[in-house]
Protein backbone atom coordinates (compact mmCIF):
# COMPACT_ATOMS: atom_id res chain seq x y z
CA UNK A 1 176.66 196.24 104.83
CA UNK A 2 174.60 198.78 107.34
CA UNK A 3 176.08 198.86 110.85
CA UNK A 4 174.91 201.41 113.68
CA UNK A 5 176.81 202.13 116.15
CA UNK A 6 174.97 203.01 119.60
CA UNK A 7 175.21 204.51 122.69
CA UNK A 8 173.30 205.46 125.76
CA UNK A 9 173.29 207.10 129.29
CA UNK A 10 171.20 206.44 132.37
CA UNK A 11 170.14 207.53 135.45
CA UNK A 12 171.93 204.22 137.14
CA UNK A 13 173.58 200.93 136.42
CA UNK A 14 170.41 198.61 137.07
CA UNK A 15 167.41 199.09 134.78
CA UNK A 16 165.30 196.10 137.26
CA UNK A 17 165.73 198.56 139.65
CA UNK A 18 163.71 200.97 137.48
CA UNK A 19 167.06 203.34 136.50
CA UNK A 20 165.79 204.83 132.85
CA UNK A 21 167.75 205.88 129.44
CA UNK A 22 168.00 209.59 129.45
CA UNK A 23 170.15 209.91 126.64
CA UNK A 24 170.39 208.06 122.66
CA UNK A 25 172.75 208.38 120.14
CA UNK A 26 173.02 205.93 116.95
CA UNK A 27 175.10 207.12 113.95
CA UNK A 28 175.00 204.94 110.77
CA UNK A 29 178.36 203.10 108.83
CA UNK A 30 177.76 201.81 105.00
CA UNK A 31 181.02 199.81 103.79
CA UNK A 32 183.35 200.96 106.61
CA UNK A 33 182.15 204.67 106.22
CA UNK A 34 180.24 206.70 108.71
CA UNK A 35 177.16 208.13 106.23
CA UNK A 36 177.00 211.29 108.57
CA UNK A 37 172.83 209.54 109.59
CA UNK A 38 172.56 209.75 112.32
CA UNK A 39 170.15 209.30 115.05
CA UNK A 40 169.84 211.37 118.75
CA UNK A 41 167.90 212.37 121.74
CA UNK A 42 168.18 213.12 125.39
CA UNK A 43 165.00 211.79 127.12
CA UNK A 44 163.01 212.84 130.13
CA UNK A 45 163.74 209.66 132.86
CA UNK A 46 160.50 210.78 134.99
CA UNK A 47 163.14 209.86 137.93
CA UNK A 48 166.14 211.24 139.59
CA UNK A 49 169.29 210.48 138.65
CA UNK A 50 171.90 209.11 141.12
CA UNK A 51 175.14 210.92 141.87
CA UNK A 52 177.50 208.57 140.72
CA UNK A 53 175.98 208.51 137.20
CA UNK A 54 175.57 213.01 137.05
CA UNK A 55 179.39 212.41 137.54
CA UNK A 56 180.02 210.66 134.73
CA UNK A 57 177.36 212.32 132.35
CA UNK A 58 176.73 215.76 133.61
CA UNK A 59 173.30 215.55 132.53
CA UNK A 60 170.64 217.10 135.36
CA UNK A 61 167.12 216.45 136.03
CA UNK A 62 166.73 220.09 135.68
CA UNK A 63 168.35 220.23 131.69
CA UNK A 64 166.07 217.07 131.07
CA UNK A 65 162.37 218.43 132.12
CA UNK A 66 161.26 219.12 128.91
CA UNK A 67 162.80 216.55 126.72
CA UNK A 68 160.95 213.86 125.37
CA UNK A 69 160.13 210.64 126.73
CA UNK A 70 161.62 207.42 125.05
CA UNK A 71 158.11 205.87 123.98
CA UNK A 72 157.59 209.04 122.00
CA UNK A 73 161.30 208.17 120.43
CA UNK A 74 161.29 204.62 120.13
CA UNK A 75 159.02 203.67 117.23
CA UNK A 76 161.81 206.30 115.17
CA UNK A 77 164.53 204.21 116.67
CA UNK A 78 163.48 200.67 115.49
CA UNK A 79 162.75 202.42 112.47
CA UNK A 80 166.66 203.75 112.42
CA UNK A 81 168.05 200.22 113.57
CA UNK A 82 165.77 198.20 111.53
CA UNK A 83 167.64 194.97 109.83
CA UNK A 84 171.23 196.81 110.63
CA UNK A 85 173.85 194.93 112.53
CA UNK A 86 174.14 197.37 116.19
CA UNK A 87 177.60 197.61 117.55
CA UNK A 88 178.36 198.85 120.93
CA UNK A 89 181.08 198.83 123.88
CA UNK A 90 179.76 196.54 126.80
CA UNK A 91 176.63 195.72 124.89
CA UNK A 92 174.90 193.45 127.51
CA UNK A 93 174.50 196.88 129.34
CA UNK A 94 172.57 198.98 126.69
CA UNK A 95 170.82 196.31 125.59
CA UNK A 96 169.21 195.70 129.08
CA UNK A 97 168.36 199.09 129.10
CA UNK A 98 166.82 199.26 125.83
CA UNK A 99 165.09 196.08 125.97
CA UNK A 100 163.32 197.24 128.89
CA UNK A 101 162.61 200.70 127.81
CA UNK A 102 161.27 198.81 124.79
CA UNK A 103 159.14 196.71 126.90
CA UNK A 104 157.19 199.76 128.91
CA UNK A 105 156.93 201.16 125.93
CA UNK A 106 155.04 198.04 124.83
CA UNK A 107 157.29 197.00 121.80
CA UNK A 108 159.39 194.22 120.20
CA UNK A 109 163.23 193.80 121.73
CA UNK A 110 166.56 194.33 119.83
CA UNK A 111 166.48 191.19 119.01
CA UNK A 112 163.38 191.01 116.72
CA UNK A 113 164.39 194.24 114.91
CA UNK A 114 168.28 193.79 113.81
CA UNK A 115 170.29 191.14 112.41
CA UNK A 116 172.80 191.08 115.29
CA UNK A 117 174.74 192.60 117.92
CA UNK A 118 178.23 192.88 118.21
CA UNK A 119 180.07 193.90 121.30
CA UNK A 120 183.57 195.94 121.24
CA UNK A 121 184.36 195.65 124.62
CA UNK A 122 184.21 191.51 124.32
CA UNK A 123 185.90 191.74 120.73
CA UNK A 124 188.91 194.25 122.64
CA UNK A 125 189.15 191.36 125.36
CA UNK A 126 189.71 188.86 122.59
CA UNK A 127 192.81 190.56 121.21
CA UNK A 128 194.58 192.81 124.76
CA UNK A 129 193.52 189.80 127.20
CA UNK A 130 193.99 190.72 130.65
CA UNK A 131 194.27 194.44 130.10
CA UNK A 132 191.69 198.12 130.21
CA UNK A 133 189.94 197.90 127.30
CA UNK A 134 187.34 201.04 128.26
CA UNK A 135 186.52 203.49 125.53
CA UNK A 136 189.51 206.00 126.47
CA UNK A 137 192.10 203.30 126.13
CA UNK A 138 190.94 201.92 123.08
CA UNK A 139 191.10 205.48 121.45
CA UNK A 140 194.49 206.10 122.82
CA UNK A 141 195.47 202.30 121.33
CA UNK A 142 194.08 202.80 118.09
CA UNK A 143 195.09 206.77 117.67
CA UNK A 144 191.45 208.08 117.82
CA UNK A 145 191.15 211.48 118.94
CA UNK A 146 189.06 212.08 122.22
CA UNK A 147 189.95 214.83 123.51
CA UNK A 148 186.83 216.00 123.14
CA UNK A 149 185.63 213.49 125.69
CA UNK A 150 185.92 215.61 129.34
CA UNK A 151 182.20 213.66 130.05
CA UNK A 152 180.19 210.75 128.96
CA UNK A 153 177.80 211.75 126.07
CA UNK A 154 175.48 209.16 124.11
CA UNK A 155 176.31 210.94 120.73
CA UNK A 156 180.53 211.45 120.80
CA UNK A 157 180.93 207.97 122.57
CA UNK A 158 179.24 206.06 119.35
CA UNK A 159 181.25 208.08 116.87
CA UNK A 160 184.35 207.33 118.84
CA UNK A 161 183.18 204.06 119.15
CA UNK A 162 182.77 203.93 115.04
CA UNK A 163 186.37 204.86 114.60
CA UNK A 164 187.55 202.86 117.42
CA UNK A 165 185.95 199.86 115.41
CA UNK A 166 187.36 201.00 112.24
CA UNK A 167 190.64 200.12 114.04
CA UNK A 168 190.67 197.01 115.68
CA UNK A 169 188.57 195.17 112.35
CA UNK A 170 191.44 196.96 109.99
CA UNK A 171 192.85 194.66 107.42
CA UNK A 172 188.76 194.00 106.27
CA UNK A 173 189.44 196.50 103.78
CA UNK A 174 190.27 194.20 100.93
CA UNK A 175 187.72 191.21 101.88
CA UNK A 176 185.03 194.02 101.53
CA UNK A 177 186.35 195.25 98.16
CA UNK A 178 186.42 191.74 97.03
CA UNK A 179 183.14 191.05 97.71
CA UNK A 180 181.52 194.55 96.01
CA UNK A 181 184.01 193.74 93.09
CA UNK A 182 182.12 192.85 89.82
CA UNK A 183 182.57 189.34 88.89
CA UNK A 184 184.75 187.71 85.72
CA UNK A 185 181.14 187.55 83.65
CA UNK A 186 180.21 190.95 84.54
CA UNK A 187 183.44 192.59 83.56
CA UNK A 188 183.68 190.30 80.47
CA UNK A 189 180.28 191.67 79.56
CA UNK A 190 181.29 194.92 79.90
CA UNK A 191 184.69 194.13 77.38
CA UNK A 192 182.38 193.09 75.22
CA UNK A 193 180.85 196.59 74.47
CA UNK A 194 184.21 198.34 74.25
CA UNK A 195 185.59 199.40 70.51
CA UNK A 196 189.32 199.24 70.37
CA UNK A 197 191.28 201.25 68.46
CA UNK A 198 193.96 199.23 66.38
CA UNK A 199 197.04 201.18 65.81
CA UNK A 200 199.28 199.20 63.01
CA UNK A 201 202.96 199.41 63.03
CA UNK A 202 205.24 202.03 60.87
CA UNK A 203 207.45 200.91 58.54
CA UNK A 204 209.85 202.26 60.92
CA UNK A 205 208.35 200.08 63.80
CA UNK A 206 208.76 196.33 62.21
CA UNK A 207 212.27 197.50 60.47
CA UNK A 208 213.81 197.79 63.77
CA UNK A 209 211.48 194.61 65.04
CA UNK A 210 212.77 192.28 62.53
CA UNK A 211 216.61 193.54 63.49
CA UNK A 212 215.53 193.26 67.04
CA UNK A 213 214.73 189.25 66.13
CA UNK A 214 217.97 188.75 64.21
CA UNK A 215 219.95 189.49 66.88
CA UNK A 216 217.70 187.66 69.44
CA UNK A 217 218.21 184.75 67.11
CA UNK A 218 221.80 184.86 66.40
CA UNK A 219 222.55 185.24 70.13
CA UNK A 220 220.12 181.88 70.86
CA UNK A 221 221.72 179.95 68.14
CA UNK A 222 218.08 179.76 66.19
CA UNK A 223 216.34 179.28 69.09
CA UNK A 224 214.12 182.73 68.93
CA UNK A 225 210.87 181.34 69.95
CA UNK A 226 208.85 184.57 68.56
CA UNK A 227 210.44 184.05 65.29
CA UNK A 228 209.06 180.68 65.09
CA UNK A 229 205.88 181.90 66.33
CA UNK A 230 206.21 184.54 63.47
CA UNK A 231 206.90 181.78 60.87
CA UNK A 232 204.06 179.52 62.10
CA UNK A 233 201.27 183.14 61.64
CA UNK A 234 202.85 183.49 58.43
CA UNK A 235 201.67 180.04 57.02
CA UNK A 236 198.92 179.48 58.73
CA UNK A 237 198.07 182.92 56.96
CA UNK A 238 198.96 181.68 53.72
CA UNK A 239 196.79 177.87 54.01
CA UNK A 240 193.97 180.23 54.82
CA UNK A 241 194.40 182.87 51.79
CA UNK A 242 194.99 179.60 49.43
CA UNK A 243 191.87 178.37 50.46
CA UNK A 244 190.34 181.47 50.19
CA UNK A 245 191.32 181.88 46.43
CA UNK A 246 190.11 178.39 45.90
């Protein structure tokens, strides 16, 4: 199971208003682990960025002159996402973005290039109804450490997010196991190729076995059911070494 995890900043809340993505950050999970793939830029908006958002994300017009633009990104990014489930918090928000940075850039939407998209922040209101369920409080909830977190960034927020995940979908541990487990045929195939090593009894061994039994048998009143099992080897082991000599 491939899952990315993604994240972005922008130069305002409304992307019909023409606000841009100025910073991506996607980091990859195989089987509930984070793979350490990762992918992350910040972007050139060819805009200014509005005060209320440099307050959450620190990043200037200035530190963003030079960076790329996301049409020179985004063919590597569909590329990154391609046929993976995307997870992110409040996903109707990124995905607005990135559908229309997608569409200037003259290329397919999320939708056409992933399996599905799963949002945190509706999956946290499904299980704390009526309470914060923001990135910070969901860390704190779940015992992920963000103290690294004084700003918004693109690239910390999705690998909080990833352990933030991790938490609230624990318990899926076993289903996955059971479904990467090899099957009954597989592992009988498997037996199949294995030598065993028989080790026979000592003398020793079936002395103290057959005592073992007596007592068993006394204390039952002749009602030791591996002594009748014993019996019931022994002759069927004799019928077939008659036949045999016949």
């Amino acid at each position: 199971m491939r899952q990315i995890f993604i994240d972005t900043e922008t130069t305002g809340l409304e992307p019909r208003l023409g606000h841009r993505i100025i910073e991506i950050a996607a980091v990859e999970m195989r089987s509930r682990r984070l793979t350490g793939h990762r992918f992350h830029y910040y972007l050139n908006p060819d805009r200014e960025i509005e005060d209320g958002a440099l307050q959450v994300h620190g990043l200037t017009t200035e530190f963003l002159q030079d960076k790329h633009k996301f049409p020179d990104i985004a063919r590597e990014l569909l590329e990154f996402i391609d046929g993976a489930e995307l997870i992110m918090h409040n996903a109707s928000f990124d995905v607005a973005f990135l559908d229309h940075e997608l569409g200037l850039a003259q290329l397919p939407p999320l939708s056409e290039c992933c399996s599905c998209v799963t949002d945190t922040l509706k999956m946290a209101k499904e299980i704390y109804p009526g309470k914060r369920n923001n990135l910070d409080v969901l860390c704190e909830r779940y015992e992920v450490d963000n103290t690294r977190r004084t700003l918004h960034g693109a690239l910390l927020d999705a690998e909080l997010l990833a352990e933030v995940y991790l938490g609230m979908t624990r318990g899926q541990e076993s289903l996955l196991m059971d479904l990467e487990a090899p099957s009954a045929i597989e592992m009988a195939a498997s037996l199949c190729d294995l030598q065993l090593v028989v080790l026979p009894a000592s003398a020793i061994e079936l002395e103290a076995h057959a005592q073992q039994l007596e007592m068993i048998e006394h204390e039952s009143k002749g009602r030791c059911l591996w002594s009748r099992l014993e019996s019931a080897d022994t002759m069927e082991l004799a019928v077939e070494v008659e036949l045999t000599i016949a």
